[in-house]
PDB file of N, CA and C in Angstrom:
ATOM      1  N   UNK A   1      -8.033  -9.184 -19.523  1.00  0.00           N
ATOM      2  CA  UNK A   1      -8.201 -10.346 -18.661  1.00  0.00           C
ATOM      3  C   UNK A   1      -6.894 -10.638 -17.940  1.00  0.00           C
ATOM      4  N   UNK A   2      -7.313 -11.086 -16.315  1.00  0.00           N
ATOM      5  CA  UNK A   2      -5.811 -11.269 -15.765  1.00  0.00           C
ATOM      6  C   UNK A   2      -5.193 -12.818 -16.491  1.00  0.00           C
ATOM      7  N   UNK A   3      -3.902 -12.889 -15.984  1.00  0.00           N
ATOM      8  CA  UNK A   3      -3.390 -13.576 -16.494  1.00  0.00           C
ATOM      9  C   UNK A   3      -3.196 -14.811 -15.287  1.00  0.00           C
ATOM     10  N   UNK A   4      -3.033 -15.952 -15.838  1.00  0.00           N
ATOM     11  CA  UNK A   4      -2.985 -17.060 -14.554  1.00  0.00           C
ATOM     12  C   UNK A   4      -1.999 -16.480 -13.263  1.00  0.00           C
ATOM     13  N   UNK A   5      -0.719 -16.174 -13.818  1.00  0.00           N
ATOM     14  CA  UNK A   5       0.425 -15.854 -12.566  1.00  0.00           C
ATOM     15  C   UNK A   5      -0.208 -14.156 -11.627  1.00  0.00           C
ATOM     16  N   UNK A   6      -0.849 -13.540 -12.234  1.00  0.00           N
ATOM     17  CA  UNK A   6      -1.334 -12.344 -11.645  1.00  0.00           C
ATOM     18  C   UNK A   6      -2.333 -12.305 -10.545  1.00  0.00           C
ATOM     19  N   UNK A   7      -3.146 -13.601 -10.791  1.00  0.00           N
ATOM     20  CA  UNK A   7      -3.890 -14.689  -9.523  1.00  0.00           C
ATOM     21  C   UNK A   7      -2.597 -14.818  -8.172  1.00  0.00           C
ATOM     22  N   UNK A   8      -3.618 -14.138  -7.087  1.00  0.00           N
ATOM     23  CA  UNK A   8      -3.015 -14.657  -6.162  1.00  0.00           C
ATOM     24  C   UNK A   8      -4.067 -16.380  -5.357  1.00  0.00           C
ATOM     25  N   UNK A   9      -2.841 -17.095  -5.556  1.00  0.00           N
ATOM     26  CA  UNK A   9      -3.478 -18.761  -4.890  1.00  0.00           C
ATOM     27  C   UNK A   9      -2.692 -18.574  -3.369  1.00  0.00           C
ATOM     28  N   UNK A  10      -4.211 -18.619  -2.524  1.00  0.00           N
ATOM     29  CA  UNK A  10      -3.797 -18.643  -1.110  1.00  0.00           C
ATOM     30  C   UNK A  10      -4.804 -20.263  -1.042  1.00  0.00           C
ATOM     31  N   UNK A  11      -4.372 -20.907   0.093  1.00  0.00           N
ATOM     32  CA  UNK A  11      -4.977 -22.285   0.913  1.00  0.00           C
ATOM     33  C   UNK A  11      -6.515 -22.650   0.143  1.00  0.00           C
ATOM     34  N   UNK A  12      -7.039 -21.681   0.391  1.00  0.00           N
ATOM     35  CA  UNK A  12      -9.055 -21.442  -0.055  1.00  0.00           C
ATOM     36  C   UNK A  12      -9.149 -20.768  -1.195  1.00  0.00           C
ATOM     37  N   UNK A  13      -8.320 -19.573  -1.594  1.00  0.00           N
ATOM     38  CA  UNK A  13      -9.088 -18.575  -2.428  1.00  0.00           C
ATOM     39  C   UNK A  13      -8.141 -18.585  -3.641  1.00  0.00           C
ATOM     40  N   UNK A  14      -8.852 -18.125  -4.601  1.00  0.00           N
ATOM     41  CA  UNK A  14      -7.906 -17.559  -5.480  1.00  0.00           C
ATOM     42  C   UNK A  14      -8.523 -16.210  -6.027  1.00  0.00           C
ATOM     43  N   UNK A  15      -8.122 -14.797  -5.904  1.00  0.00           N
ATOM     44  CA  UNK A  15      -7.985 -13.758  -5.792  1.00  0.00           C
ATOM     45  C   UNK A  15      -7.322 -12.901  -6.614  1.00  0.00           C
ATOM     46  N   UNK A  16      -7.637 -11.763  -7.067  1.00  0.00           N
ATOM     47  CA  UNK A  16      -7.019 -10.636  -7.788  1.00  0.00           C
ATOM     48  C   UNK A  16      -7.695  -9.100  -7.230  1.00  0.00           C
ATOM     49  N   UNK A  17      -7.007  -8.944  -6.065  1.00  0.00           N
ATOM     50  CA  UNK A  17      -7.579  -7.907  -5.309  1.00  0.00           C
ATOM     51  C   UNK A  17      -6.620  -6.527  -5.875  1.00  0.00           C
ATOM     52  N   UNK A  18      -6.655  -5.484  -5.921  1.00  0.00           N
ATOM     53  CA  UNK A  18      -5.977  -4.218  -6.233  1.00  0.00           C
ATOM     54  C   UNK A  18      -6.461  -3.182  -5.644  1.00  0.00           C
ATOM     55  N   UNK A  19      -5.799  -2.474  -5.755  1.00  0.00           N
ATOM     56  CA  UNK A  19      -6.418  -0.862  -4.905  1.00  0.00           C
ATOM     57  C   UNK A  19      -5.265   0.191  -5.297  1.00  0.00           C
ATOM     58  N   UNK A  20      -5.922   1.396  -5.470  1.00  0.00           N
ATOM     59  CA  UNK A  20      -5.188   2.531  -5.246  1.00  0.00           C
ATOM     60  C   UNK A  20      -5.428   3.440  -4.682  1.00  0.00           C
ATOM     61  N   UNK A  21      -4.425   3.806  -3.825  1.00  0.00           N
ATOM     62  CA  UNK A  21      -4.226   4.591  -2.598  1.00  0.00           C
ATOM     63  C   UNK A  21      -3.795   5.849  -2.595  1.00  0.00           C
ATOM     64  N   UNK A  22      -4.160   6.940  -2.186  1.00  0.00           N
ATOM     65  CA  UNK A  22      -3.477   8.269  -1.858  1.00  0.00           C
ATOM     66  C   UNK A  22      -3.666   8.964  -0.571  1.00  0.00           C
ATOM     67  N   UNK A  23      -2.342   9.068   0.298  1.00  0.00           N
ATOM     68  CA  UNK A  23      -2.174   9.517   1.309  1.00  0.00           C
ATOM     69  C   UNK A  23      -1.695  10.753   1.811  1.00  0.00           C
ATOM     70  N   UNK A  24      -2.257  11.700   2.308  1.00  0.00           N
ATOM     71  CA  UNK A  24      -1.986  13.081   1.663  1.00  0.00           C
ATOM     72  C   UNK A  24      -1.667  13.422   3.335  1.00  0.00           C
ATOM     73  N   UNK A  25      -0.826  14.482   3.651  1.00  0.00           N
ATOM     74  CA  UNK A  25      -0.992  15.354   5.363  1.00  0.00           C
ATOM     75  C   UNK A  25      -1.989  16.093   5.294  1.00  0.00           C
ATOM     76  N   UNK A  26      -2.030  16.370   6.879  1.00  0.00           N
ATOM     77  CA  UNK A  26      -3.083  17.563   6.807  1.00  0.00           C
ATOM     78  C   UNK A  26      -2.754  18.972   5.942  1.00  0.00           C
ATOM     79  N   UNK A  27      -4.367  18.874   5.564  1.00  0.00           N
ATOM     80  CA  UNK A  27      -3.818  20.293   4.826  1.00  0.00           C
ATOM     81  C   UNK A  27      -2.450  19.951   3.875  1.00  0.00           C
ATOM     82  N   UNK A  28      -2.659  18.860   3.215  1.00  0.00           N
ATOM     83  CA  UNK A  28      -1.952  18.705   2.325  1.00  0.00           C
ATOM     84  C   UNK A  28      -0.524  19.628   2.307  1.00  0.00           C
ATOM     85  N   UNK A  29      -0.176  19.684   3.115  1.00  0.00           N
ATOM     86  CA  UNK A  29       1.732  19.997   3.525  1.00  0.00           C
ATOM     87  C   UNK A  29       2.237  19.749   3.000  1.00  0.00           C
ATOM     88  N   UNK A  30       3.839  20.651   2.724  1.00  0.00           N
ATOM     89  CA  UNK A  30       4.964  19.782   1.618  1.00  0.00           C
ATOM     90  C   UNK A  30       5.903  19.239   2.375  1.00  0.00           C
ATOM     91  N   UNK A  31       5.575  18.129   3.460  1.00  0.00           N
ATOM     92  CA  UNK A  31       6.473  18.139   4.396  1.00  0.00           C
ATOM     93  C   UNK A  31       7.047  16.759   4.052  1.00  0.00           C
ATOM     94  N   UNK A  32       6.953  15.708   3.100  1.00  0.00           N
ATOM     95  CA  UNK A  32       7.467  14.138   2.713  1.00  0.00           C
ATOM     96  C   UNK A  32       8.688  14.776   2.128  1.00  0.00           C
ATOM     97  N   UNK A  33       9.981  15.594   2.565  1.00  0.00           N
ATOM     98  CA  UNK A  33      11.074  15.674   2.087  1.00  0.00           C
ATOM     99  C   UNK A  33      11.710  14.512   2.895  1.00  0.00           C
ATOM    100  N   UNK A  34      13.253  14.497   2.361  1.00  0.00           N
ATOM    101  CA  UNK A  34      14.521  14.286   3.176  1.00  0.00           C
ATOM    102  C   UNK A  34      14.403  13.201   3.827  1.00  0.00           C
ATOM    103  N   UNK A  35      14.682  13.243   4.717  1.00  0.00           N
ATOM    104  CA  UNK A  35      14.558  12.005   5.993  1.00  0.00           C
ATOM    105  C   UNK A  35      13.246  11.437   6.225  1.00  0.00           C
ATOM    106  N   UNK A  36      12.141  12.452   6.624  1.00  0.00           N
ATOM    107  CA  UNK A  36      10.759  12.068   6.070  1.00  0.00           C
ATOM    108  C   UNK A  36      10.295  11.149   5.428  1.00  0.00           C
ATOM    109  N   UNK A  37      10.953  11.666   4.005  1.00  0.00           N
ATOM    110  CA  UNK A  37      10.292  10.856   3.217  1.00  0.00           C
ATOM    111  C   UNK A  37      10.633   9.332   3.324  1.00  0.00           C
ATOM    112  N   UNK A  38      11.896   9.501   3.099  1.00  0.00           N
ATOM    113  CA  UNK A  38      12.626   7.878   3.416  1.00  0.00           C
ATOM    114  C   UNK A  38      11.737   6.884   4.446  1.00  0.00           C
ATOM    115  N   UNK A  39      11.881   7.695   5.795  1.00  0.00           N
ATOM    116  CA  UNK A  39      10.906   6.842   6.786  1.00  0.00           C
ATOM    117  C   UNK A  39       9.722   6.709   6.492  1.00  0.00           C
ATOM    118  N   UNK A  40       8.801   7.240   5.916  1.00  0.00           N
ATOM    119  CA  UNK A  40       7.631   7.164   5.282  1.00  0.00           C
ATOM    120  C   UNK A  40       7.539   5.984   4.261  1.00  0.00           C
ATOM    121  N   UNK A  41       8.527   5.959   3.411  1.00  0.00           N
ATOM    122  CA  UNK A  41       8.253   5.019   2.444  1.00  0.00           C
ATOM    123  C   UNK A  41       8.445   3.439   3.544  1.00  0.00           C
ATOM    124  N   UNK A  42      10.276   3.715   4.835  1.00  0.00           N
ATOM    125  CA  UNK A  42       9.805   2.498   4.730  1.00  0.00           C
ATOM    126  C   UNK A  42       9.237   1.835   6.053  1.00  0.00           C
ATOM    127  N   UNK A  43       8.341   2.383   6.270  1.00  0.00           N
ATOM    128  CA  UNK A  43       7.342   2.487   7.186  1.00  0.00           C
ATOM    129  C   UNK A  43       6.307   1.570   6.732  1.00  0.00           C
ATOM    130  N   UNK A  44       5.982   2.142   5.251  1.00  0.00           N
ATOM    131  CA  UNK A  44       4.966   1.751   4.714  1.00  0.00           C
ATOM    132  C   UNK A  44       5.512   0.098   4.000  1.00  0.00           C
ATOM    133  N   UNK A  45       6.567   0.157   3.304  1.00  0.00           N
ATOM    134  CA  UNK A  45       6.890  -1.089   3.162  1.00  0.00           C
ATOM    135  C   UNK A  45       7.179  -2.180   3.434  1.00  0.00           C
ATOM    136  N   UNK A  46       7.502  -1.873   5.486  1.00  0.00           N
ATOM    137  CA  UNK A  46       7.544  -3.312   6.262  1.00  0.00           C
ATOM    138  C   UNK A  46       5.876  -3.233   6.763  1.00  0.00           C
ATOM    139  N   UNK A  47       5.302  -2.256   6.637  1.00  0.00           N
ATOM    140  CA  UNK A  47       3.590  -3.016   7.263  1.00  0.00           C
ATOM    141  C   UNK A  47       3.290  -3.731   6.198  1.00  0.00           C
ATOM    142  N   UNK A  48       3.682  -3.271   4.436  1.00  0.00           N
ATOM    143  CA  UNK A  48       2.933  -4.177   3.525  1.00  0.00           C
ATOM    144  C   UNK A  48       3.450  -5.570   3.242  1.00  0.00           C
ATOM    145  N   UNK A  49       4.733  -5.678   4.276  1.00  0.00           N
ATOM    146  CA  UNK A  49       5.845  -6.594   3.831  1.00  0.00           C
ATOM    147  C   UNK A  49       4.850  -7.679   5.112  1.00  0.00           C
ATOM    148  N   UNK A  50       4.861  -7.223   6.077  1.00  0.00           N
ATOM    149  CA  UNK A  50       4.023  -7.782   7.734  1.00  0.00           C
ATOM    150  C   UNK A  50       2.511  -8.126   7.327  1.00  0.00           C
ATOM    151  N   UNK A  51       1.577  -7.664   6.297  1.00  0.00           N
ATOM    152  CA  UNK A  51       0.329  -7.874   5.693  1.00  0.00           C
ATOM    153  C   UNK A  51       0.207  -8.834   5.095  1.00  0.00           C
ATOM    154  N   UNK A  52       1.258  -9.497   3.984  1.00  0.00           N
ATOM    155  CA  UNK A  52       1.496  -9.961   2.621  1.00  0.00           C
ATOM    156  C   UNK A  52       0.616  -9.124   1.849  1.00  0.00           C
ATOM    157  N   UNK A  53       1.250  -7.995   1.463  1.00  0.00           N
ATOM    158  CA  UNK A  53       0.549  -7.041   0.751  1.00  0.00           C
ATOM    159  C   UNK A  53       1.620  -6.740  -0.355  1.00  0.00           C
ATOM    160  N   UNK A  54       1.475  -7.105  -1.656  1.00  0.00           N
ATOM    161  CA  UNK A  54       2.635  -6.740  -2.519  1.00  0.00           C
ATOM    162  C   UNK A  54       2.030  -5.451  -3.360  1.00  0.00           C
ATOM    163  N   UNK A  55       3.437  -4.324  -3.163  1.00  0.00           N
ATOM    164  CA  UNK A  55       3.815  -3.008  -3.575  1.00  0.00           C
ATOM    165  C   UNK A  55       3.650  -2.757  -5.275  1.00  0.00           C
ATOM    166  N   UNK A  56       3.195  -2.572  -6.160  1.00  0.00           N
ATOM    167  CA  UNK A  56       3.231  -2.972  -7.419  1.00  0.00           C
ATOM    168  C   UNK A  56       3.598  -1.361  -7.837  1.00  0.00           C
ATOM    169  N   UNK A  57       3.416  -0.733  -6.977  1.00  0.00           N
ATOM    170  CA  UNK A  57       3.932   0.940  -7.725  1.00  0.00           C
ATOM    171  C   UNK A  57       4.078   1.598  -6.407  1.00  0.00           C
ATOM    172  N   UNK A  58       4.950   2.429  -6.560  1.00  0.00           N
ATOM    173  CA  UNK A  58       4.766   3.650  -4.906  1.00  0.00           C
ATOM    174  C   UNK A  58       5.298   5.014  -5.475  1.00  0.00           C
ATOM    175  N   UNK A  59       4.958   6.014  -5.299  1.00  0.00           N
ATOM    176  CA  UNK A  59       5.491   7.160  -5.153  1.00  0.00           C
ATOM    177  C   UNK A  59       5.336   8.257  -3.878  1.00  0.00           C
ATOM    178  N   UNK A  60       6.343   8.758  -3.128  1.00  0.00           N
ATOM    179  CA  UNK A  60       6.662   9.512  -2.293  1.00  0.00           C
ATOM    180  C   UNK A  60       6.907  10.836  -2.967  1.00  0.00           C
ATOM    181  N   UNK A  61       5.788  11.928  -2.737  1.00  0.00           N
ATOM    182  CA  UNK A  61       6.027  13.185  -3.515  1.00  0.00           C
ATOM    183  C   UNK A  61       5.967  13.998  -2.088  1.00  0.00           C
ATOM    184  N   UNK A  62       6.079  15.261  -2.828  1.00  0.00           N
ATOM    185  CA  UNK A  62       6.263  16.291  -1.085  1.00  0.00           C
ATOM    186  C   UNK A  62       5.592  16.693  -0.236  1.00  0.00           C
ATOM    187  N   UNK A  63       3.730  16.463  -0.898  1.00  0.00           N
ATOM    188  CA  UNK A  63       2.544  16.397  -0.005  1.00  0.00           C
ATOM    189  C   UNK A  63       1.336  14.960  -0.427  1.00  0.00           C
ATOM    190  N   UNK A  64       1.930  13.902  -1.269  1.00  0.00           N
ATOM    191  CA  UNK A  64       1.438  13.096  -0.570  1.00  0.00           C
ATOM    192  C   UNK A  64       1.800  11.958  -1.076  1.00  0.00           C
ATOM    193  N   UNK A  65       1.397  10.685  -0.989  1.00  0.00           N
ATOM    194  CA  UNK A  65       2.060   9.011  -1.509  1.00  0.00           C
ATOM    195  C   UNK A  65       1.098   8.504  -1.903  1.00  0.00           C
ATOM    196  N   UNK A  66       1.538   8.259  -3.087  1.00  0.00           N
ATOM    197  CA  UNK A  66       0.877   7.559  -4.135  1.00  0.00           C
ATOM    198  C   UNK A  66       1.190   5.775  -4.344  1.00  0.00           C
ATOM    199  N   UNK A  67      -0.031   4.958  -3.991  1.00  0.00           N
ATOM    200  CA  UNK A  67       0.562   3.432  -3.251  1.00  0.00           C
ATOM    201  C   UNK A  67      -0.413   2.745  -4.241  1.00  0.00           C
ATOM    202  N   UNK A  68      -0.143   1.595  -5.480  1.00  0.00           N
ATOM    203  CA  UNK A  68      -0.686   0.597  -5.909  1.00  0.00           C
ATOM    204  C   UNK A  68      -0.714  -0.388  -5.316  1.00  0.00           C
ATOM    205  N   UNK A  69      -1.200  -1.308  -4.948  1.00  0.00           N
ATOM    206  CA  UNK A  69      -1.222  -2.538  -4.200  1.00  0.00           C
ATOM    207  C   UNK A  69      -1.760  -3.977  -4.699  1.00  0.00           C
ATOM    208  N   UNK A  70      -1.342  -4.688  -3.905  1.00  0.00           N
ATOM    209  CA  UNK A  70      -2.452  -6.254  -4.574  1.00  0.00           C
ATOM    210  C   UNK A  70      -2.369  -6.924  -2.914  1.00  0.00           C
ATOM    211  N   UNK A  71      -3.140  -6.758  -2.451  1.00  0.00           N
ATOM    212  CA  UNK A  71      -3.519  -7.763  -1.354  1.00  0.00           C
ATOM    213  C   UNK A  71      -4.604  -8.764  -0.606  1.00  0.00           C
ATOM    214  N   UNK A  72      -4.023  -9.322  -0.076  1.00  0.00           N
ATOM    215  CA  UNK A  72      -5.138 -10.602   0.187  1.00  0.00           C
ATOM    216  C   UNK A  72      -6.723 -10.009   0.575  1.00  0.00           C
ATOM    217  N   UNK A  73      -7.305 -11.420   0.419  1.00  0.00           N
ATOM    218  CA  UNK A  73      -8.696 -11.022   0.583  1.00  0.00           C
ATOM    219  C   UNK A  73      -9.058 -10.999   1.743  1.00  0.00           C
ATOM    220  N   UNK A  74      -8.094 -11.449   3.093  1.00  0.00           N
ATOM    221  CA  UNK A  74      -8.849 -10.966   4.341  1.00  0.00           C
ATOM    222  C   UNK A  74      -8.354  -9.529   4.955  1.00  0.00           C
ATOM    223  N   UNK A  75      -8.446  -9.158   4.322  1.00  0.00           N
ATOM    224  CA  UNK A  75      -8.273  -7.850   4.763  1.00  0.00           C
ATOM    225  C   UNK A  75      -9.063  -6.756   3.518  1.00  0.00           C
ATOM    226  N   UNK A  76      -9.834  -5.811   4.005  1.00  0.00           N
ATOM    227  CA  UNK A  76     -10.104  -4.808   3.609  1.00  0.00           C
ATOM    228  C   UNK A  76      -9.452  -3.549   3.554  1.00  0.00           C
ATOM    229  N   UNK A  77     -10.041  -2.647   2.162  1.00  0.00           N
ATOM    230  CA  UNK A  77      -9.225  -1.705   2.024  1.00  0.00           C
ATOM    231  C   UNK A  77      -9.082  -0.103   3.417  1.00  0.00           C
ATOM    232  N   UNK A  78     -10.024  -0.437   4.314  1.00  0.00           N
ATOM    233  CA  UNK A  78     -10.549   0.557   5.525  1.00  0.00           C
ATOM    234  C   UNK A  78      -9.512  -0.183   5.914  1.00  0.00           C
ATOM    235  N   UNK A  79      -9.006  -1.552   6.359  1.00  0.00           N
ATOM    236  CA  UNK A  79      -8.358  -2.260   7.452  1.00  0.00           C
ATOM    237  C   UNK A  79      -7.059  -1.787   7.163  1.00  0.00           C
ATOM    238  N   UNK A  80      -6.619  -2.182   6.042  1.00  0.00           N
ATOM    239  CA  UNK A  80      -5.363  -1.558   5.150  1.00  0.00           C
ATOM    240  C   UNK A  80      -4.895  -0.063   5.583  1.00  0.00           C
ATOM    241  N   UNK A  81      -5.746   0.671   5.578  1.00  0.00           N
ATOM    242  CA  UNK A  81      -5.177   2.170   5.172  1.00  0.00           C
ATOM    243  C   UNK A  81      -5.368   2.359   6.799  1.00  0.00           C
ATOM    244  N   UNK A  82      -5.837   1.711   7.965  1.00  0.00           N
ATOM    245  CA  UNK A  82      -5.678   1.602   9.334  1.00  0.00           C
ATOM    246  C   UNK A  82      -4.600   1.453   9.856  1.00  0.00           C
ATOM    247  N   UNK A  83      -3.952   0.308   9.302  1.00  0.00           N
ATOM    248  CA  UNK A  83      -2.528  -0.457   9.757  1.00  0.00           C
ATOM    249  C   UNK A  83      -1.469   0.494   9.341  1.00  0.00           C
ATOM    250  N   UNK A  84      -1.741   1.578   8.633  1.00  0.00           N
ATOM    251  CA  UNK A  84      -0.620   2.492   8.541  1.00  0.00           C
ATOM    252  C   UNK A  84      -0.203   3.227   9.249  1.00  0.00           C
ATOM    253  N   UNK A  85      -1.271   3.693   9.886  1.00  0.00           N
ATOM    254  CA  UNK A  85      -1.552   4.582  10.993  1.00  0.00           C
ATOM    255  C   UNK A  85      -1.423   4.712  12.117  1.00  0.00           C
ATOM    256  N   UNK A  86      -1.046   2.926  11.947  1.00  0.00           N
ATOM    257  CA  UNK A  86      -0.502   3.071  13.924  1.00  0.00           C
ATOM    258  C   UNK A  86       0.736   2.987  13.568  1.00  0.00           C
TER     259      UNK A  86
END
């Protein structure tokens, strides 16, 4: 069972949304090295920072990113994995 503080309290809702994510290249490539990777991660961490989407785990491996999440309820997980992309 969640715990009271693990509740997210927004204005209307109170919420415990989660998701896990895996983002792979085409053809699963080993191309998330070096510089890559860096921008990748923080790419991904000012859209979740711009969402109010809090990061609860991440991993950057060499063909793909592995992303735990907790975010609000107006947004869906299709909408989510959209906003990365642009």
């Amino acid at each position: 069972m969640a715990q009271r503080n693990d509740l997210r309290h927004d204005r209307h809702t109170v919420s415990l949304l989660t998701d896990h994510m895996v983002f792979s290249p085409k053809y699963r490539g080993k191309i998330l090295t070096g510089d890559v990777a860096l921008v990748t991660e923080g790419t991904i961490r000012k859209t979740c920072k711009e969402m109010d989407i809090q990061i609860i785990d991440m991993a950057v491996n060499t063909d793909h990113v592995y992303l735990f999440i907790k975010y609000p309820p107006k947004y869906s997980v299709s909408y989510i994995s959209q906003e990365g992309q642009r």
